[in-house]
C-alpha atoms as a PDB file:
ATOM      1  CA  UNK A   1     -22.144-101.249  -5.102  1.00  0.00           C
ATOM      2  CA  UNK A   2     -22.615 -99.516  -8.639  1.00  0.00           C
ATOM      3  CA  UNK A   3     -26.151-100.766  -9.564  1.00  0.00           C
ATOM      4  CA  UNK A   4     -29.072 -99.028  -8.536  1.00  0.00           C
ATOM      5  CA  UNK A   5     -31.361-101.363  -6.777  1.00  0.00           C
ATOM      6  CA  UNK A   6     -35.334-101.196  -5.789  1.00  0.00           C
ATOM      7  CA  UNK A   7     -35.158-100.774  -1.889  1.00  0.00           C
ATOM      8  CA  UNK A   8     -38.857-100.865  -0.213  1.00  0.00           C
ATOM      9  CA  UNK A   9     -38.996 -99.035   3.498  1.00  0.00           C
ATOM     10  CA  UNK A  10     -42.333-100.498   5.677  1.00  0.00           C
ATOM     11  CA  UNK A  11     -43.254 -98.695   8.738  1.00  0.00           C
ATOM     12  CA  UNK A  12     -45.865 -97.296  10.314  1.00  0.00           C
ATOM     13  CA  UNK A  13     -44.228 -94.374  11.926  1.00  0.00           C
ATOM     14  CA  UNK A  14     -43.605 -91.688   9.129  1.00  0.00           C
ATOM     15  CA  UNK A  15     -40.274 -90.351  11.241  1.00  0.00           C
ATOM     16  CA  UNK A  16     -39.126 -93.563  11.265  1.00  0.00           C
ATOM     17  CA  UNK A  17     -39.316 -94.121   7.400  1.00  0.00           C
ATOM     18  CA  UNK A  18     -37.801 -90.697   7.017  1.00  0.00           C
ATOM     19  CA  UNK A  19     -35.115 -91.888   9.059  1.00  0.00           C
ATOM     20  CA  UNK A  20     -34.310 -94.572   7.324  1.00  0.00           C
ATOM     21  CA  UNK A  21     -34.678 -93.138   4.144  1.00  0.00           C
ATOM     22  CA  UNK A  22     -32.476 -90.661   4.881  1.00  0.00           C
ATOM     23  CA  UNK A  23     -29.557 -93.038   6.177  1.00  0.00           C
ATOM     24  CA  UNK A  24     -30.005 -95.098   2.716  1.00  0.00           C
ATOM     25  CA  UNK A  25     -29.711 -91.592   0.576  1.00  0.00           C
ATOM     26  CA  UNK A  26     -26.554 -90.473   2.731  1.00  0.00           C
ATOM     27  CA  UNK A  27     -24.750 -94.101   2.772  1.00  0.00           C
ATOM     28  CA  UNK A  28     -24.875 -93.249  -0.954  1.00  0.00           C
ATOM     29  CA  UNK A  29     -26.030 -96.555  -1.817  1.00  0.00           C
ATOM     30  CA  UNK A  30     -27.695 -96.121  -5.447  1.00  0.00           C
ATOM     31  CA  UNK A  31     -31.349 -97.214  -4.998  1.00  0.00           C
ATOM     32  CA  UNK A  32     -34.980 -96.223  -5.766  1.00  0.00           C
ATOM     33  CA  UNK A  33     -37.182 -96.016  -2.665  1.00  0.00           C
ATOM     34  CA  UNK A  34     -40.565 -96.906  -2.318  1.00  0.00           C
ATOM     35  CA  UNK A  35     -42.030 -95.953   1.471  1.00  0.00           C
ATOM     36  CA  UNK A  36     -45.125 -97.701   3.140  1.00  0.00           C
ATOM     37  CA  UNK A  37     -47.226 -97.531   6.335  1.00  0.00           C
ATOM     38  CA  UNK A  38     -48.225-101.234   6.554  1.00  0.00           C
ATOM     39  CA  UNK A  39     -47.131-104.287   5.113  1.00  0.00           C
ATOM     40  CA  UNK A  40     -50.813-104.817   3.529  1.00  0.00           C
ATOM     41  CA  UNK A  41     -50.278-101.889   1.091  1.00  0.00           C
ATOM     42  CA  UNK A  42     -46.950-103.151   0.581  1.00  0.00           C
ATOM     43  CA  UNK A  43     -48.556-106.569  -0.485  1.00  0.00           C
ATOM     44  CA  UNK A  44     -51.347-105.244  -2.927  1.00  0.00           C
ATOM     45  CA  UNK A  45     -48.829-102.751  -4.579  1.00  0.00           C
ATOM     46  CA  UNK A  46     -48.188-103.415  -8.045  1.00  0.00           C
ATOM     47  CA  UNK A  47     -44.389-102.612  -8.278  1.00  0.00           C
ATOM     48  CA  UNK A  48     -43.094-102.557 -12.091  1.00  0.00           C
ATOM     49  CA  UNK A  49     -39.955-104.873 -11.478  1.00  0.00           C
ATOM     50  CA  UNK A  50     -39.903-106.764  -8.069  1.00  0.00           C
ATOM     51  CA  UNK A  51     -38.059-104.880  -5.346  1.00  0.00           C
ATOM     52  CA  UNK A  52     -34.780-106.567  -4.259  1.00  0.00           C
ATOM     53  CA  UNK A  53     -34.659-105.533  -0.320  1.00  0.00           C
ATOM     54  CA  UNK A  54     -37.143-104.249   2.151  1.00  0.00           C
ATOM     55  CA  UNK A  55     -37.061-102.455   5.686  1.00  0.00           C
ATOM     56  CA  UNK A  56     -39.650-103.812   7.970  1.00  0.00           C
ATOM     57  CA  UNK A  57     -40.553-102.740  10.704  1.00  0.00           C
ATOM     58  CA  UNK A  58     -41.752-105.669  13.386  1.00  0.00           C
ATOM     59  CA  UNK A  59     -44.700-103.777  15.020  1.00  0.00           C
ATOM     60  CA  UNK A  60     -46.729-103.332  12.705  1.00  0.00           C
ATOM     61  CA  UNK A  61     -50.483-102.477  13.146  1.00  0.00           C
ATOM     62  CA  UNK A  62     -51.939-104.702  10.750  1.00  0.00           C
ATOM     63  CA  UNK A  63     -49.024-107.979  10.795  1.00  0.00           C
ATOM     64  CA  UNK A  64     -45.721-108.585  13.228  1.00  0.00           C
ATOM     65  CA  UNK A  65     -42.562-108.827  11.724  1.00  0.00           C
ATOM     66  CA  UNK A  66     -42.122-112.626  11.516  1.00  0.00           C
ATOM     67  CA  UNK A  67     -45.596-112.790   9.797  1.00  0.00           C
ATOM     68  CA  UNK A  68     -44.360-110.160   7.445  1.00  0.00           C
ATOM     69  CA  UNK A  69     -41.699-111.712   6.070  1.00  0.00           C
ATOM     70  CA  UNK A  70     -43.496-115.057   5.856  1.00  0.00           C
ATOM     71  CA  UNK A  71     -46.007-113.212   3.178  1.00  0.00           C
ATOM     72  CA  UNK A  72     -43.407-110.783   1.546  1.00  0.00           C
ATOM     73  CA  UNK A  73     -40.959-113.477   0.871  1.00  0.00           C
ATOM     74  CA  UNK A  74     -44.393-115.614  -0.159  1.00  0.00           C
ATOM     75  CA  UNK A  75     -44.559-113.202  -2.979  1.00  0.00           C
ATOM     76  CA  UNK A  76     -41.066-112.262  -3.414  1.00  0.00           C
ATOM     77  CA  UNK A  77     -38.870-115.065  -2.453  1.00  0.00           C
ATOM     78  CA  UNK A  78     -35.755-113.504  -3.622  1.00  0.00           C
ATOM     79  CA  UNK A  79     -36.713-110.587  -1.747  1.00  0.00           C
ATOM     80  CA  UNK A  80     -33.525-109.531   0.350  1.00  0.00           C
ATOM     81  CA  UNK A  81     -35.818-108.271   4.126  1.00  0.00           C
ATOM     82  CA  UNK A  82     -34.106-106.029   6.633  1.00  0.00           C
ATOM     83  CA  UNK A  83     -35.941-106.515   9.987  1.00  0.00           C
ATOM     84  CA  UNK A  84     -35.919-102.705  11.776  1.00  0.00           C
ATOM     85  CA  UNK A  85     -37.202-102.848  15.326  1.00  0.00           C
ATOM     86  CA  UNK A  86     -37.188-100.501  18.295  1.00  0.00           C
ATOM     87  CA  UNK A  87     -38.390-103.833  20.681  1.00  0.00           C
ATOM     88  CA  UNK A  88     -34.585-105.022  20.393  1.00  0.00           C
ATOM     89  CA  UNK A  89     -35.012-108.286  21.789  1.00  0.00           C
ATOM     90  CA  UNK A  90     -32.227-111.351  20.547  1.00  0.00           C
ATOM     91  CA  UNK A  91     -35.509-113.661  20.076  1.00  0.00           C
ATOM     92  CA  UNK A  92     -37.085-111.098  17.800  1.00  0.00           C
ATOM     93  CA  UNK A  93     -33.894-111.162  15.865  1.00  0.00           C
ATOM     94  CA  UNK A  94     -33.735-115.109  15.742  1.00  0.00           C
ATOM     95  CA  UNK A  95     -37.112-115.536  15.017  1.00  0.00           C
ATOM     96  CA  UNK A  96     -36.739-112.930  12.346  1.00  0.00           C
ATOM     97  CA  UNK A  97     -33.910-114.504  10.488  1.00  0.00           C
ATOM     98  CA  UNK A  98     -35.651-118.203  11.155  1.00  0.00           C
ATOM     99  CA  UNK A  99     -38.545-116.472   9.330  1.00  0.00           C
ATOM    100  CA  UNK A 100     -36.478-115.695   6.679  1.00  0.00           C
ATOM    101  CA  UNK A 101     -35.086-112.100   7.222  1.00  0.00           C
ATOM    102  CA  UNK A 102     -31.534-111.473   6.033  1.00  0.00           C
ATOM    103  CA  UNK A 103     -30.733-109.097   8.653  1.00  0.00           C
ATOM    104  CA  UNK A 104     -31.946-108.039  11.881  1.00  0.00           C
ATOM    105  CA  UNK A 105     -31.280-104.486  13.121  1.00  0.00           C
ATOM    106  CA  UNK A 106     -32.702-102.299  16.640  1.00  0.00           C
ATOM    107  CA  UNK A 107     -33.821 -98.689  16.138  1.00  0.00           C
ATOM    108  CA  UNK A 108     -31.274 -97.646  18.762  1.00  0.00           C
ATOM    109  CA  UNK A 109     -28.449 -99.367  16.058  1.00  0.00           C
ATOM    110  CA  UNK A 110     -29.421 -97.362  13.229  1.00  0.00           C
ATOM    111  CA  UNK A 111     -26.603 -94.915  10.951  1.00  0.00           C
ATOM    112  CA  UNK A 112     -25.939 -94.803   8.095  1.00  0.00           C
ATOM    113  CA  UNK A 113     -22.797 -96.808   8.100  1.00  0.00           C
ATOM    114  CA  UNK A 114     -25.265 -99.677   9.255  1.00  0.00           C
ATOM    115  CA  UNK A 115     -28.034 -99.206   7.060  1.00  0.00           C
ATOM    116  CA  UNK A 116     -25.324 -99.656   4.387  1.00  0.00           C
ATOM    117  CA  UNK A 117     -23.383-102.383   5.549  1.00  0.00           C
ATOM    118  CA  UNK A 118     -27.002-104.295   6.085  1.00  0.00           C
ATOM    119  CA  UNK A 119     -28.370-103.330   2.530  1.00  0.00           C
ATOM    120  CA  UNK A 120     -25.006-104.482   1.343  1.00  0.00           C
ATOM    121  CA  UNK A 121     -24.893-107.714   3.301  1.00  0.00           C
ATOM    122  CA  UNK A 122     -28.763-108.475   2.955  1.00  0.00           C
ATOM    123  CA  UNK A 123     -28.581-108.222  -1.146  1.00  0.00           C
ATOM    124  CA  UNK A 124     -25.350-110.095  -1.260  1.00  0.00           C
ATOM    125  CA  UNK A 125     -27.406-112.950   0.511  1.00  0.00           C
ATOM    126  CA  UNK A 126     -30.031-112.972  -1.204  1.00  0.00           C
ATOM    127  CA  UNK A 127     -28.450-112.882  -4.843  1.00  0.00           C
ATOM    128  CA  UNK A 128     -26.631-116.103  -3.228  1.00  0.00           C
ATOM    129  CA  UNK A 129     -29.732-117.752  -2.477  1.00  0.00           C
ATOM    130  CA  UNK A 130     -31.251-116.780  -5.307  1.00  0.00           C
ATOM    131  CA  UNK A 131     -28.087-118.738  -6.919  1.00  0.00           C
ATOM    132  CA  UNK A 132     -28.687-121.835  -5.165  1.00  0.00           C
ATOM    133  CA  UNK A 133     -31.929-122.136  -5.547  1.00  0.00           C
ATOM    134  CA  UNK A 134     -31.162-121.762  -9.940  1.00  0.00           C
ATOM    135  CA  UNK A 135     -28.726-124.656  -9.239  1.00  0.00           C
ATOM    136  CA  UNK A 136     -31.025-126.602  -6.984  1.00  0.00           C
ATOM    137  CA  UNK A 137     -33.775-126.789 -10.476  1.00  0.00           C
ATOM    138  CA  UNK A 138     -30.795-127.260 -12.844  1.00  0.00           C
ATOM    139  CA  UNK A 139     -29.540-130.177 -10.070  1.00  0.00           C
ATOM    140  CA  UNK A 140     -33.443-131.618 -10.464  1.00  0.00           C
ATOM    141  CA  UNK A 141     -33.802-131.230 -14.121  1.00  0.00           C
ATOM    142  CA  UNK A 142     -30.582-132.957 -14.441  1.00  0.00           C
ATOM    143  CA  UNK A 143     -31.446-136.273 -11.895  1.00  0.00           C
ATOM    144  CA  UNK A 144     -34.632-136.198 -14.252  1.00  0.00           C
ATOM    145  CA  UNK A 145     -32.869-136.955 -17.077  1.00  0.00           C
ATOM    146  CA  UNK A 146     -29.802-139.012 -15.396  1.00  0.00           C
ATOM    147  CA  UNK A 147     -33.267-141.216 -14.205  1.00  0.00           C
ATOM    148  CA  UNK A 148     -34.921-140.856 -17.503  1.00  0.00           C
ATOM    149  CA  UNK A 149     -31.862-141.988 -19.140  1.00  0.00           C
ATOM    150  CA  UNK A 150     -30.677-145.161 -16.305  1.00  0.00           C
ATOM    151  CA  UNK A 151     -34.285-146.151 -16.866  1.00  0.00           C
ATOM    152  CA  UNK A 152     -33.797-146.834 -20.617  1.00  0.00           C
ATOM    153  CA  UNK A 153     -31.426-149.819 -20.706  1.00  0.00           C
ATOM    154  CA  UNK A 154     -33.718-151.282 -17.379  1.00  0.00           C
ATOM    155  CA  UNK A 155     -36.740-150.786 -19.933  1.00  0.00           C
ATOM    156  CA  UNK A 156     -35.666-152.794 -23.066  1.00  0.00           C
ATOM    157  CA  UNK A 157     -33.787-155.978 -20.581  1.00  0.00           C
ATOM    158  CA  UNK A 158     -37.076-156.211 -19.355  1.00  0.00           C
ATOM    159  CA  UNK A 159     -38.791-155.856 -22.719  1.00  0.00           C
ATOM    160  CA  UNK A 160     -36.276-158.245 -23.917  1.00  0.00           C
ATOM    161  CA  UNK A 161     -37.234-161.026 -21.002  1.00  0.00           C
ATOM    162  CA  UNK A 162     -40.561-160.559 -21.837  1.00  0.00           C
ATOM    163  CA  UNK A 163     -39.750-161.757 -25.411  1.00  0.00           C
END
């Protein structure tokens, strides 16, 4: 991974975010960090370029997890989210990636060789989603015009019969 990304870290607990920070800088994964303590100031920030992947926390004083990631990928929907939890439940972690998370990972889990292989995974996933959705509008623009076009010939028979 070459390119330096935007990499958000959301937690309430300052020794967590330190934590995590510190596994990102020693995986030497190129990336400009941006910490917060809730997911609110995370949502009124006014970030210069939109961040590509973001550590969550799921307890969260002001929102849980699952809402988080509702309202972060609201805003960001390319927005690759890492789900960091110390509850380490598997329905957390489903709900989590139904919700829209691209990874799910338990305090207890945390190194740096995970942090790493997560970031990697979670922005490979969502540059491929990103993907589909570009092909999904250039699929749509293209029936458009496929129904435009079949509607033509339709258009002057009829005009024609009405002669």
């Amino acid at each position: 991974m070459s390119e330096t990304f935007s990499a958000w870290v959301i937690d309430d607990d300052a020794g967590d975010r330190k934590t995590i920070i510190r596994y990102l800088k020693n995986s030497r994964i190129p990336c400009r960090l941006t910490e917060f303590s809730s997911v609110s100031d995370a949502l009124v920030s006014q970030p210069t370029s939109a961040p590509e992947i973001a550590f969550v926390d799921y307890r969260m004083p002001d929102m849980d997890g699952i809402t988080a990631v509702g309202r972060l990928l609201e805003i960001w929907p390319d927005l690759a989210i890492v789900v960091v939890t110390g509850q380490g439940d598997e329905l957390i972690a489903a709900g989590a990636i139904t919700a829209g998370a691209t990874d799910y990972i338990p305090k207890r889990d945390l190194n740096a060789n995970a942090i790493q292989r997560s970031a990697e995974n979670a922005l490979k996933l969502s540059r491929l989603r990103a993907q589909v959705s570009a092909q999904h509008h250039e699929l749509e623009a293209f029936v458009h015009v496929l129904v435009h076009d079949l509607a033509a010939p339709i258009r002057g028979v009829d005009m024609l019969a009405d002669i």
